[in-house]
C-alpha atoms as a PDB file:
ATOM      1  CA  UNK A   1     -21.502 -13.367  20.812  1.00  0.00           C
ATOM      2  CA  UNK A   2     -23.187 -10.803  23.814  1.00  0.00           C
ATOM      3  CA  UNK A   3     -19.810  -8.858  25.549  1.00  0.00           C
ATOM      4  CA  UNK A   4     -20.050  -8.898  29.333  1.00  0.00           C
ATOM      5  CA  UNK A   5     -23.149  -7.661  30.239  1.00  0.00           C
ATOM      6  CA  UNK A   6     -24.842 -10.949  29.709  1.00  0.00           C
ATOM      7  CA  UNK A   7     -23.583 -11.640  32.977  1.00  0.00           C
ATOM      8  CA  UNK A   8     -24.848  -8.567  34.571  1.00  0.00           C
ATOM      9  CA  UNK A   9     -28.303  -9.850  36.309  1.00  0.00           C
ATOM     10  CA  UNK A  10     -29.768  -6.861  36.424  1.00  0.00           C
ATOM     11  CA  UNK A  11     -30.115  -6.653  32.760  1.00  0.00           C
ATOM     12  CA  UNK A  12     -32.973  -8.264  31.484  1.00  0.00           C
ATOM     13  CA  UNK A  13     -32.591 -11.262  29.307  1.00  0.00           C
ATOM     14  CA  UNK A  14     -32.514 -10.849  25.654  1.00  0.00           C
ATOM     15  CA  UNK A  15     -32.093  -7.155  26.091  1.00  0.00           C
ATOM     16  CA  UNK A  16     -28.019  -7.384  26.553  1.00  0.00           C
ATOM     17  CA  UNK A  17     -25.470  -5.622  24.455  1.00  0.00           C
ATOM     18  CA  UNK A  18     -24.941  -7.529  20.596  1.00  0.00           C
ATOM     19  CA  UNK A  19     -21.264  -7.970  19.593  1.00  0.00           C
ATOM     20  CA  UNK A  20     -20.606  -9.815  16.289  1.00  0.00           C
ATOM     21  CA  UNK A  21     -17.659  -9.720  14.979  1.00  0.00           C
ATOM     22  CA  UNK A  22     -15.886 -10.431  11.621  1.00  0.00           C
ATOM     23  CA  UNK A  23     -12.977 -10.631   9.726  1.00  0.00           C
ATOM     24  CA  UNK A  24     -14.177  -8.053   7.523  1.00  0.00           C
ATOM     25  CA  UNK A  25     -12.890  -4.225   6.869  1.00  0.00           C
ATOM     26  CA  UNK A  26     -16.409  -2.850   7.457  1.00  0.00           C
ATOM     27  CA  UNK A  27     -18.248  -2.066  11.055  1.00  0.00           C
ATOM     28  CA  UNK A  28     -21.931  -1.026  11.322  1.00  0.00           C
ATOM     29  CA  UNK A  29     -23.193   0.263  14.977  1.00  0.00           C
ATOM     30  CA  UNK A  30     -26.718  -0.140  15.169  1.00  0.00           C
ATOM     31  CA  UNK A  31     -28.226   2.107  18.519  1.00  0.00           C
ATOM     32  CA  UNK A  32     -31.559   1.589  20.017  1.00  0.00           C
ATOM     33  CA  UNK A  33     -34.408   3.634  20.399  1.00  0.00           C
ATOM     34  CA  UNK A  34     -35.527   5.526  24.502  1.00  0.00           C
ATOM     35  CA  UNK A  35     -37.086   2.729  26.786  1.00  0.00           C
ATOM     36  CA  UNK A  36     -36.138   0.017  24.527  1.00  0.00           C
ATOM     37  CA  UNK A  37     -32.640  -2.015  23.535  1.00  0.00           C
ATOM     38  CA  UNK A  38     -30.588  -4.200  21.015  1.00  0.00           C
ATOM     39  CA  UNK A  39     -33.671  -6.583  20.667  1.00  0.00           C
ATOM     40  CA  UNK A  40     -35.569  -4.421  18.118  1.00  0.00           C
ATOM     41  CA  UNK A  41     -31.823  -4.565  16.484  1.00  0.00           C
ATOM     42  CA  UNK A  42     -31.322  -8.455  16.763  1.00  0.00           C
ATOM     43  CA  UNK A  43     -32.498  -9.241  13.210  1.00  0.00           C
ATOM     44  CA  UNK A  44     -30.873  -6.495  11.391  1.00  0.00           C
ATOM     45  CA  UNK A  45     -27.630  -7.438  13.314  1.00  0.00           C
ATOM     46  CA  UNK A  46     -27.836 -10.971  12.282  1.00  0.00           C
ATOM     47  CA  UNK A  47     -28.644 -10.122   8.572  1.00  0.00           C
ATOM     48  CA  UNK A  48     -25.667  -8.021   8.141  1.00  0.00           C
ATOM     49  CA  UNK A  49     -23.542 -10.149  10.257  1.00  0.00           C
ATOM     50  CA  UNK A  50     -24.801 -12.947   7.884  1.00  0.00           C
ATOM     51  CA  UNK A  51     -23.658 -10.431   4.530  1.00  0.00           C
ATOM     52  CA  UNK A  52     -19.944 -10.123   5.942  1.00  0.00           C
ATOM     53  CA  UNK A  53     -20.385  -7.104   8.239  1.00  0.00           C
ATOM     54  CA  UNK A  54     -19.096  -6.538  11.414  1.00  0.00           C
ATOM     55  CA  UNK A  55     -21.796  -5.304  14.244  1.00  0.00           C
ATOM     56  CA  UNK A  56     -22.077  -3.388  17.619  1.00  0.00           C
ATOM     57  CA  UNK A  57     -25.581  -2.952  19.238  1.00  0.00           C
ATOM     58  CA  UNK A  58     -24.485  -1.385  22.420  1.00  0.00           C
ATOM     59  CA  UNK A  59     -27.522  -1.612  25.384  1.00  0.00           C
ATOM     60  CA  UNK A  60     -27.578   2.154  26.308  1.00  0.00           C
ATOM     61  CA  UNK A  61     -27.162   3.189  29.839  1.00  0.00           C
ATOM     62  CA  UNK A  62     -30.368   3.043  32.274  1.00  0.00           C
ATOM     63  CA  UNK A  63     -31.636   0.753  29.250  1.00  0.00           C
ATOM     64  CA  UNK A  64     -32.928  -3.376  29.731  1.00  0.00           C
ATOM     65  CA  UNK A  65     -32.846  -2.851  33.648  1.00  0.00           C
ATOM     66  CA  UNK A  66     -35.693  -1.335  35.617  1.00  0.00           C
ATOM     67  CA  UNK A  67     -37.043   1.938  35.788  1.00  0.00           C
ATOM     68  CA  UNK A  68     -35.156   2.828  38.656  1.00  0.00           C
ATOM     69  CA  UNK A  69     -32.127   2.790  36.504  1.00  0.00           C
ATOM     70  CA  UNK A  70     -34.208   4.633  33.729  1.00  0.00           C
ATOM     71  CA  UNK A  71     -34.801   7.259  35.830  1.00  0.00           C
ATOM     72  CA  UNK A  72     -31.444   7.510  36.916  1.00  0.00           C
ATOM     73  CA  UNK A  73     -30.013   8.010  33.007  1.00  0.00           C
ATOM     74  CA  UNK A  74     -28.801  11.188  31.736  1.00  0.00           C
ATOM     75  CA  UNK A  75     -29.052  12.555  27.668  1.00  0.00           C
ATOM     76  CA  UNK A  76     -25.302  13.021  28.213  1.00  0.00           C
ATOM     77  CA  UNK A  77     -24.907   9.105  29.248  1.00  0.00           C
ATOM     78  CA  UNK A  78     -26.525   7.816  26.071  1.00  0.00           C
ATOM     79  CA  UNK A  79     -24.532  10.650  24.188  1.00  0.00           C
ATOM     80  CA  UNK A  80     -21.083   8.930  25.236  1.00  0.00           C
ATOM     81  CA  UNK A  81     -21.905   5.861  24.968  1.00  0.00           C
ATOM     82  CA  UNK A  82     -22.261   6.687  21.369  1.00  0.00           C
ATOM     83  CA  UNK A  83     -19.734   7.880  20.990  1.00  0.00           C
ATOM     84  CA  UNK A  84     -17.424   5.177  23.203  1.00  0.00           C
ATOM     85  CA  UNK A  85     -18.884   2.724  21.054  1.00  0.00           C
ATOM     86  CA  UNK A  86     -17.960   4.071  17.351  1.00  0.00           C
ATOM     87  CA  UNK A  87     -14.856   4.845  18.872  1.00  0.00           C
ATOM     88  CA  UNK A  88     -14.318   1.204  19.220  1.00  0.00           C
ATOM     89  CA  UNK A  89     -15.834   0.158  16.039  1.00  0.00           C
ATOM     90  CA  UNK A  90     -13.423   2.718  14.466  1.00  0.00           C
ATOM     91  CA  UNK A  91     -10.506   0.501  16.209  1.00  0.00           C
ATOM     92  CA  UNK A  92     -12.040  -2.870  15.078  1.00  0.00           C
ATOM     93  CA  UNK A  93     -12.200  -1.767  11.363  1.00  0.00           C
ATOM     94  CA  UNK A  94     -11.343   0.649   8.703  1.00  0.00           C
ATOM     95  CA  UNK A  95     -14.796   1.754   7.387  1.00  0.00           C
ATOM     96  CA  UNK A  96     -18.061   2.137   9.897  1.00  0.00           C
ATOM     97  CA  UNK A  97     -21.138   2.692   9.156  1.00  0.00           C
ATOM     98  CA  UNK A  98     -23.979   4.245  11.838  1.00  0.00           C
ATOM     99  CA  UNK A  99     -27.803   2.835  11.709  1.00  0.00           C
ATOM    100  CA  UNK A 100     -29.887   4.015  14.382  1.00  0.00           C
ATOM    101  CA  UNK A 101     -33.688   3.650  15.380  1.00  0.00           C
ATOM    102  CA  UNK A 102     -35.911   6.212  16.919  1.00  0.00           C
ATOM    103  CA  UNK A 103     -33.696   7.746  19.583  1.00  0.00           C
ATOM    104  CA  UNK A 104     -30.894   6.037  18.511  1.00  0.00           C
ATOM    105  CA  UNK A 105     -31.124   7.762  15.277  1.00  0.00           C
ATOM    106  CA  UNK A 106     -31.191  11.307  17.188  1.00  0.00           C
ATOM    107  CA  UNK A 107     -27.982   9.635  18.639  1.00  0.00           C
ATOM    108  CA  UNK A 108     -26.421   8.706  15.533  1.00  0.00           C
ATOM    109  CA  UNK A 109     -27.021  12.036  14.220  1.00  0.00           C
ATOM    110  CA  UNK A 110     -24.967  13.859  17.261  1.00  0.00           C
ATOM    111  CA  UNK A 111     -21.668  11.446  16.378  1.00  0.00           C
ATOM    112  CA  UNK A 112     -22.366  11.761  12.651  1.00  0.00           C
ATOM    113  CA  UNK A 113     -21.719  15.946  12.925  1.00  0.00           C
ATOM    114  CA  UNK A 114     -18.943  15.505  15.314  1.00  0.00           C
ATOM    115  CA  UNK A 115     -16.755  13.381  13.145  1.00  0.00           C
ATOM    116  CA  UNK A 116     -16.234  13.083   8.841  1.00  0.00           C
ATOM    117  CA  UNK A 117     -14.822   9.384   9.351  1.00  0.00           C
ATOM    118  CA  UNK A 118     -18.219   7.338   8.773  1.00  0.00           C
ATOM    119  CA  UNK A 119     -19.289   5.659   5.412  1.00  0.00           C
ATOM    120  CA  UNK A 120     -22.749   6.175   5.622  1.00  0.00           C
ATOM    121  CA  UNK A 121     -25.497   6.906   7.923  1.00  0.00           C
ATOM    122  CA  UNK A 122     -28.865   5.174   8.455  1.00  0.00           C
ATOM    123  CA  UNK A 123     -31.813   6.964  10.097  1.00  0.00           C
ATOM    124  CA  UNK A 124     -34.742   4.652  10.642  1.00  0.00           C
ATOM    125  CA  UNK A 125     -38.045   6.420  12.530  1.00  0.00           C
ATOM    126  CA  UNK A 126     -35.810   8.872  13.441  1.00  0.00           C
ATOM    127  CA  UNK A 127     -36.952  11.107  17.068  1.00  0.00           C
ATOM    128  CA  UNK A 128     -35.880  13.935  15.716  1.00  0.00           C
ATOM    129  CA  UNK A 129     -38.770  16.196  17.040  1.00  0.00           C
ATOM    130  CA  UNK A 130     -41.348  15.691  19.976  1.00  0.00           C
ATOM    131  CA  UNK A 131     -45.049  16.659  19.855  1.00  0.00           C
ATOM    132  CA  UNK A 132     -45.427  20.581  21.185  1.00  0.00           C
ATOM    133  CA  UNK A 133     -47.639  18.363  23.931  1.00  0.00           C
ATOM    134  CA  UNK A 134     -45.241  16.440  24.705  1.00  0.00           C
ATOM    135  CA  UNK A 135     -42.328  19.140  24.868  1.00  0.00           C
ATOM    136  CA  UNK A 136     -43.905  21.160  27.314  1.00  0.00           C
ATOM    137  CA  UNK A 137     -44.728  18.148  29.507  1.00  0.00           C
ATOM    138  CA  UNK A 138     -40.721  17.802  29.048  1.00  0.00           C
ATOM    139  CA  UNK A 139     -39.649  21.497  30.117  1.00  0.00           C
ATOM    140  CA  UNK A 140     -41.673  21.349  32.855  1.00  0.00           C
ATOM    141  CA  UNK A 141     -41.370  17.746  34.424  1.00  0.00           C
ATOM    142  CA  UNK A 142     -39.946  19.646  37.820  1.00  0.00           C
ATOM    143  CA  UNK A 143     -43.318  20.711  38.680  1.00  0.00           C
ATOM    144  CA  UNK A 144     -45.356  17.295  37.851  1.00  0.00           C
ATOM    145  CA  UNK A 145     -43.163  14.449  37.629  1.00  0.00           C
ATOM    146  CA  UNK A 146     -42.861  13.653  40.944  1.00  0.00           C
ATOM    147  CA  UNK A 147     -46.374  13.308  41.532  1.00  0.00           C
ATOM    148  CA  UNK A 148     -47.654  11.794  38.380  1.00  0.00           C
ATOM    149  CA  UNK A 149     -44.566   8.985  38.803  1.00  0.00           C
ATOM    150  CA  UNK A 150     -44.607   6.322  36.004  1.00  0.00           C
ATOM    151  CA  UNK A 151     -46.765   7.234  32.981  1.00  0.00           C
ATOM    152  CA  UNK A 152     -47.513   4.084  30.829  1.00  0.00           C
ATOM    153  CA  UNK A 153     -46.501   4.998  27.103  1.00  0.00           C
ATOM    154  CA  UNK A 154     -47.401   2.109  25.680  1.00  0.00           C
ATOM    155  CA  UNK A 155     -48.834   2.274  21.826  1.00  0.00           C
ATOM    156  CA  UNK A 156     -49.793  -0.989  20.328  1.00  0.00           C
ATOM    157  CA  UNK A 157     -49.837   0.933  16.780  1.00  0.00           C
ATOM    158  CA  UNK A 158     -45.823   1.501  17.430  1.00  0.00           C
ATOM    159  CA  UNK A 159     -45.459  -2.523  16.598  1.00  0.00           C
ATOM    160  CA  UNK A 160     -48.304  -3.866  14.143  1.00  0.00           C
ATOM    161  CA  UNK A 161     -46.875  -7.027  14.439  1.00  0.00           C
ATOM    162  CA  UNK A 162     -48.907  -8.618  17.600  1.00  0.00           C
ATOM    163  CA  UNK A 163     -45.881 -11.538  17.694  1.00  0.00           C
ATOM    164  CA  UNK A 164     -42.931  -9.020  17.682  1.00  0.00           C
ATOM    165  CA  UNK A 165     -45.179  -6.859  19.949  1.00  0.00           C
ATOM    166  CA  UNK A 166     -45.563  -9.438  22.223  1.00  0.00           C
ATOM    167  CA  UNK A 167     -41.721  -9.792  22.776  1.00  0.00           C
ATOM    168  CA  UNK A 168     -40.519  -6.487  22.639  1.00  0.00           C
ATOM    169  CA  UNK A 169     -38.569  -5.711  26.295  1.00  0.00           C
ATOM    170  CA  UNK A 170     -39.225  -2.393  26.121  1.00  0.00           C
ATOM    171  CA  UNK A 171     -40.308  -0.572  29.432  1.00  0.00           C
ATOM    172  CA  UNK A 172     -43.069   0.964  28.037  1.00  0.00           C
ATOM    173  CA  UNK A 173     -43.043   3.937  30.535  1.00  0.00           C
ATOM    174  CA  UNK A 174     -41.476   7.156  30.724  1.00  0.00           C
ATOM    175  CA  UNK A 175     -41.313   9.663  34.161  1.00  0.00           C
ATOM    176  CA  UNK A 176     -41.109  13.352  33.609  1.00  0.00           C
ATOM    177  CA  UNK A 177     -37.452  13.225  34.063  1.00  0.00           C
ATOM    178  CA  UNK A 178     -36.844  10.870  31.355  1.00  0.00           C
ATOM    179  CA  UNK A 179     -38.763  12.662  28.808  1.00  0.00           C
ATOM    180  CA  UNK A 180     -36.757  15.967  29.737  1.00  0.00           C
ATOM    181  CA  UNK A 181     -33.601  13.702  28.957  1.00  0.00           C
ATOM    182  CA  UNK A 182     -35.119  12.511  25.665  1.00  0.00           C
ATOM    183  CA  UNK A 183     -35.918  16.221  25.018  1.00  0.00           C
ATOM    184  CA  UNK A 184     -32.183  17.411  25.195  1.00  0.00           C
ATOM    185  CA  UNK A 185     -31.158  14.596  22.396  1.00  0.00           C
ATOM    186  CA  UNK A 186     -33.782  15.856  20.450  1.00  0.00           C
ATOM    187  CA  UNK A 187     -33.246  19.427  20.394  1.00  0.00           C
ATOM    188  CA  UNK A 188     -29.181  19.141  20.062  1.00  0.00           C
ATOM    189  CA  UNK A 189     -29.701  16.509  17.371  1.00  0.00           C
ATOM    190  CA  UNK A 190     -31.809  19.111  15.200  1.00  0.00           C
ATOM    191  CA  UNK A 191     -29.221  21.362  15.914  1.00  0.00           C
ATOM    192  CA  UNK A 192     -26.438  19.104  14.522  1.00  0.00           C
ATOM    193  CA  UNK A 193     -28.456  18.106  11.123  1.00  0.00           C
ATOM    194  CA  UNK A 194     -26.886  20.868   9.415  1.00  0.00           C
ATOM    195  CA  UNK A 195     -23.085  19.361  10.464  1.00  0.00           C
ATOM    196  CA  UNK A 196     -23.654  15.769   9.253  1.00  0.00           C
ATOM    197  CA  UNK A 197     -21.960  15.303   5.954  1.00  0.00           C
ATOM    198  CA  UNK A 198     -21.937  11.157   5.424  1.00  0.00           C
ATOM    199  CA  UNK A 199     -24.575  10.146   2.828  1.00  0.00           C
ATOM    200  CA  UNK A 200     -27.524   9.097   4.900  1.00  0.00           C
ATOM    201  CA  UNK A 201     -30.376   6.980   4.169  1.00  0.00           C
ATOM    202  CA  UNK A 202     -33.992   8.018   6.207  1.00  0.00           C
ATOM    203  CA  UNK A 203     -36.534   5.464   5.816  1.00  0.00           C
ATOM    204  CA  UNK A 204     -39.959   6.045   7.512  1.00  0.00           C
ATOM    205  CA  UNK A 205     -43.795   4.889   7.652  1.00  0.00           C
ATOM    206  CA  UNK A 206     -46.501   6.652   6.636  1.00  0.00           C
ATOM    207  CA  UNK A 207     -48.241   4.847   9.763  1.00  0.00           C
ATOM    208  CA  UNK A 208     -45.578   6.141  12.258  1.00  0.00           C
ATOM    209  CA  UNK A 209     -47.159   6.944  15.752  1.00  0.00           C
ATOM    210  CA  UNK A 210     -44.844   8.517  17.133  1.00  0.00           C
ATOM    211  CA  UNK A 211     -42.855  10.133  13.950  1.00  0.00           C
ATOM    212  CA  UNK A 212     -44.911  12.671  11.866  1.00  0.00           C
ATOM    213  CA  UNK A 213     -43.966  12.923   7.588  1.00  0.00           C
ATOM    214  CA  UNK A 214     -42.920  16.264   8.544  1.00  0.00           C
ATOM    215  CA  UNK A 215     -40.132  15.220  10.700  1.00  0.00           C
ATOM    216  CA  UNK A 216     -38.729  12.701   8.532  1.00  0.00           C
ATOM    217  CA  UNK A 217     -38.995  15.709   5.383  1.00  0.00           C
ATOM    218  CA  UNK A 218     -36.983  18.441   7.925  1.00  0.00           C
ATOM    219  CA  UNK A 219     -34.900  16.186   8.613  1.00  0.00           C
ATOM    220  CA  UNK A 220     -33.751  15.546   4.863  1.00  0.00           C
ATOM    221  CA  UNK A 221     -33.814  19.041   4.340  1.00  0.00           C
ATOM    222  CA  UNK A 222     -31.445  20.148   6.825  1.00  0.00           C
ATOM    223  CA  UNK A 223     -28.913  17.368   6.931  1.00  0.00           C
ATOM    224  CA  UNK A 224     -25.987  18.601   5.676  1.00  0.00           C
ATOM    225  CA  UNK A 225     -24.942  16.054   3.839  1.00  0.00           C
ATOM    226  CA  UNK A 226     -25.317  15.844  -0.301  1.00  0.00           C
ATOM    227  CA  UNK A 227     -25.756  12.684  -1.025  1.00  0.00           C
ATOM    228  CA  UNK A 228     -29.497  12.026   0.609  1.00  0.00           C
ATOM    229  CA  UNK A 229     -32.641   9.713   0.053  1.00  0.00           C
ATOM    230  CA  UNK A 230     -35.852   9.577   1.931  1.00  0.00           C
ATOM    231  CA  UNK A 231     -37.935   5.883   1.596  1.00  0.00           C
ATOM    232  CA  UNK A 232     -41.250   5.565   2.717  1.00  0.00           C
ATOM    233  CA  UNK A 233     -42.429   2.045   3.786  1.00  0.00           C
ATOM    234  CA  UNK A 234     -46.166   1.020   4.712  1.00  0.00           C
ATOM    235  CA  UNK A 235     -47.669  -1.137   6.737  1.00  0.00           C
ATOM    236  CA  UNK A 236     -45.492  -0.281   9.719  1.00  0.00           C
ATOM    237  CA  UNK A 237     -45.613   1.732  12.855  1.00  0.00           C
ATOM    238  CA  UNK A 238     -42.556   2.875  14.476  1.00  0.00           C
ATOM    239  CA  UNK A 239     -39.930   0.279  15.230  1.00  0.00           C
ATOM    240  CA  UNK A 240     -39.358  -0.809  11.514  1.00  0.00           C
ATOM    241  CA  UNK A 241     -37.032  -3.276  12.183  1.00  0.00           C
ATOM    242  CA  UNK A 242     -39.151  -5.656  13.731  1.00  0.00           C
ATOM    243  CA  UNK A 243     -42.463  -4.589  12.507  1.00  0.00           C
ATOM    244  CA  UNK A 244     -44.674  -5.809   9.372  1.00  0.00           C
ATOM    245  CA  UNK A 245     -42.989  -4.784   6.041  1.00  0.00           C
ATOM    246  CA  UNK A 246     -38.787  -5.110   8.031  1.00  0.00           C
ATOM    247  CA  UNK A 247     -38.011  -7.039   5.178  1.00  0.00           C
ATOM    248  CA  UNK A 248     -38.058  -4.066   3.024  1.00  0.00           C
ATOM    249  CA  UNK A 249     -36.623  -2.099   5.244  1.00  0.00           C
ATOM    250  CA  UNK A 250     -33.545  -4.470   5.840  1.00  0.00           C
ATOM    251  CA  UNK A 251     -32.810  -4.247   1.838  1.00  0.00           C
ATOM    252  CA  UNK A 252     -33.253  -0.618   1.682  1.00  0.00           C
ATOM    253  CA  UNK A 253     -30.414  -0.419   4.342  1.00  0.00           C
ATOM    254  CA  UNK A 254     -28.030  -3.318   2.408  1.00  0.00           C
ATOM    255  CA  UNK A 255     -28.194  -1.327  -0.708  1.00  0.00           C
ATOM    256  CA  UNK A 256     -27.267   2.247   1.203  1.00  0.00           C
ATOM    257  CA  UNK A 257     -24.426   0.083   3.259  1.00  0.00           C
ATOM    258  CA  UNK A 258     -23.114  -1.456  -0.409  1.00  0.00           C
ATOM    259  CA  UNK A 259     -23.550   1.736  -2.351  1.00  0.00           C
ATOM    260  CA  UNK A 260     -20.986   3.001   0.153  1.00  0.00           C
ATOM    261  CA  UNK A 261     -18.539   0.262   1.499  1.00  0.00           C
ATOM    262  CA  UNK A 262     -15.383   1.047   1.826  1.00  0.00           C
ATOM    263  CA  UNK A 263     -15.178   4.963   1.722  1.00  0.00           C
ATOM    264  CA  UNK A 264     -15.353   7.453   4.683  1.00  0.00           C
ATOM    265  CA  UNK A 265     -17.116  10.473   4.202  1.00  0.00           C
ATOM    266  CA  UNK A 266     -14.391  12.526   3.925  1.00  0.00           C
ATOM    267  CA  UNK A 267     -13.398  10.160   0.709  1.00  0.00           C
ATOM    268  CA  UNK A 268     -16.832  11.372  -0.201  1.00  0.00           C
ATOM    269  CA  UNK A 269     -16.709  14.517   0.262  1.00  0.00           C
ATOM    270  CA  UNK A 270     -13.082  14.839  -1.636  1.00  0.00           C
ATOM    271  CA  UNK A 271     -14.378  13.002  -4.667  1.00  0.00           C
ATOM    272  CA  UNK A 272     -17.197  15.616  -5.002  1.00  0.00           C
ATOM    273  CA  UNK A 273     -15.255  18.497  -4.335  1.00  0.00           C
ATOM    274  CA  UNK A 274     -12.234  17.324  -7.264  1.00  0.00           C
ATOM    275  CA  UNK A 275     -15.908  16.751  -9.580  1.00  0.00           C
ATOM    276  CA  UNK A 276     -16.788  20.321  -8.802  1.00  0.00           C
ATOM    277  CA  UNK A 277     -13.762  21.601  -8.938  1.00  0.00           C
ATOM    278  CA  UNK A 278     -13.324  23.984 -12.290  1.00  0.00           C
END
């Protein structure tokens, strides 16, 4: 089922908010990626909805409208509605586990450090660090963005697949001011690596556009977290989840999910502190 927003006109179709619920103990958000929404989501949602899982793909604010409303979003708007909505998966069901793409894995990282009650994290493609181009267009989007207006950031390397490119509802645009917001989720996400202390999954390609190896290697580095694996797929740009090779990438994230049903983090954590303990 879609919650309310599929009533909302101004959100376009297919790009609305996916809610499926089940009887189960276990909840799995799943957060999109900047400029895009729950589409690149929909058949990871259905596949775990499918294996007994409950799911939450909220559309993020400013997202699946217009670029008006883009430009209008804050980093501190996506940031809440995070955290709102694994607040209310937390209510729904005893165990939760976070999966987020691009962005929404920069996202995912923020609530991951701010709370020890998930059961495992899921970084796919994460944005968790911007070309130095790209950051300085960012700081200083005061002096050019409202001139240079809508910038077309389309890549058609960021979705191999020429079907799934074809229907992704991304806006495939960015303004000065919404890279500067995409630049403060990036920069405090780095900062919280460190605090995140679920066992986290990163899967990345090779063939990322927009994600360099590097990135992907810091960020297993730094997270704070002990119980951490990197997986490499190929064939793939950025939005794994809908690109060439998903399939892999869907039973990567299954086997993370299963490996840890059922157990918080700070269950986790306890476990391996009693282990260590002399």
């Amino acid at each position: 089922m879609v919650d309310q927003q599929s009533a909302d006109p101004a959100i376009i179709k297919g790009a609305e908010t996916i809610d499926l619920q089940e009887e189960g103990s276990h909840g799995v958000l799943l957060l999109h990626g900047f400029g895009d929404t729950p589409q690149t989501l929909s058949l990871l949602a259905r596949r775990l909805a499918k294996r007994g899982y409950g799911v939450f793909a909220p559309l993020l604010p400013g997202h699946g409208r217009d670029m008006a409303a883009f430009q209008r979003a804050r980093a501190e708007d996506w940031i809440d509605a995070a955290n709102s909505s694994l607040t209310r998966m937390q209510q729904r069901y005893a165990f939760v586990s976070v999966i987020g793409l691009s962005m929404g894995a920069a996202l995912a990282v923020l609530i991951a450090a701010d709370t020890k009650m998930i059961s495992s994290l899921v970084l796919i493609a994460p944005y968790l660090g911007m070309p130095i181009q790209i950051r300085l267009a960012a700081a200083t989007h005061w002096l050019w963005g409202p001139l240079a207006g809508e910038i077309n950031a389309r890549n058609p390397r960021s979705i191999r697949d020429p079907i799934e490119r074809e229907r992704n509802l991304a806006y495939g645009a960015v303004t000065g001011r919404t890279l500067f917001e995409l630049s403060k989720v990036v920069k405090r996400s780095r900062k919280a690596l460190p605090g995140v202390t679920a066992p986290t999954l990163v899967i990345l390609s090779r063939e990322d556009p927009r994600v360099a190896p590097a990135v992907g290697e810091f960020a297993l580095k730094t997270l704070g977290a002990r119980d951490k694996k990197l997986v490499w797929t190929e064939g793939a740009g950025h939005i794994l989840t809908v690109d060439y090779g998903r399939e892999h990438v869907f039973s990567e994230v299954e086997k993370w999910l299963r490996l840890h049903d059922g157990r918080s983090a700070t269950a986790a954590e306890d476990d391996r502190a009693a282990v260590e303990r002399p």
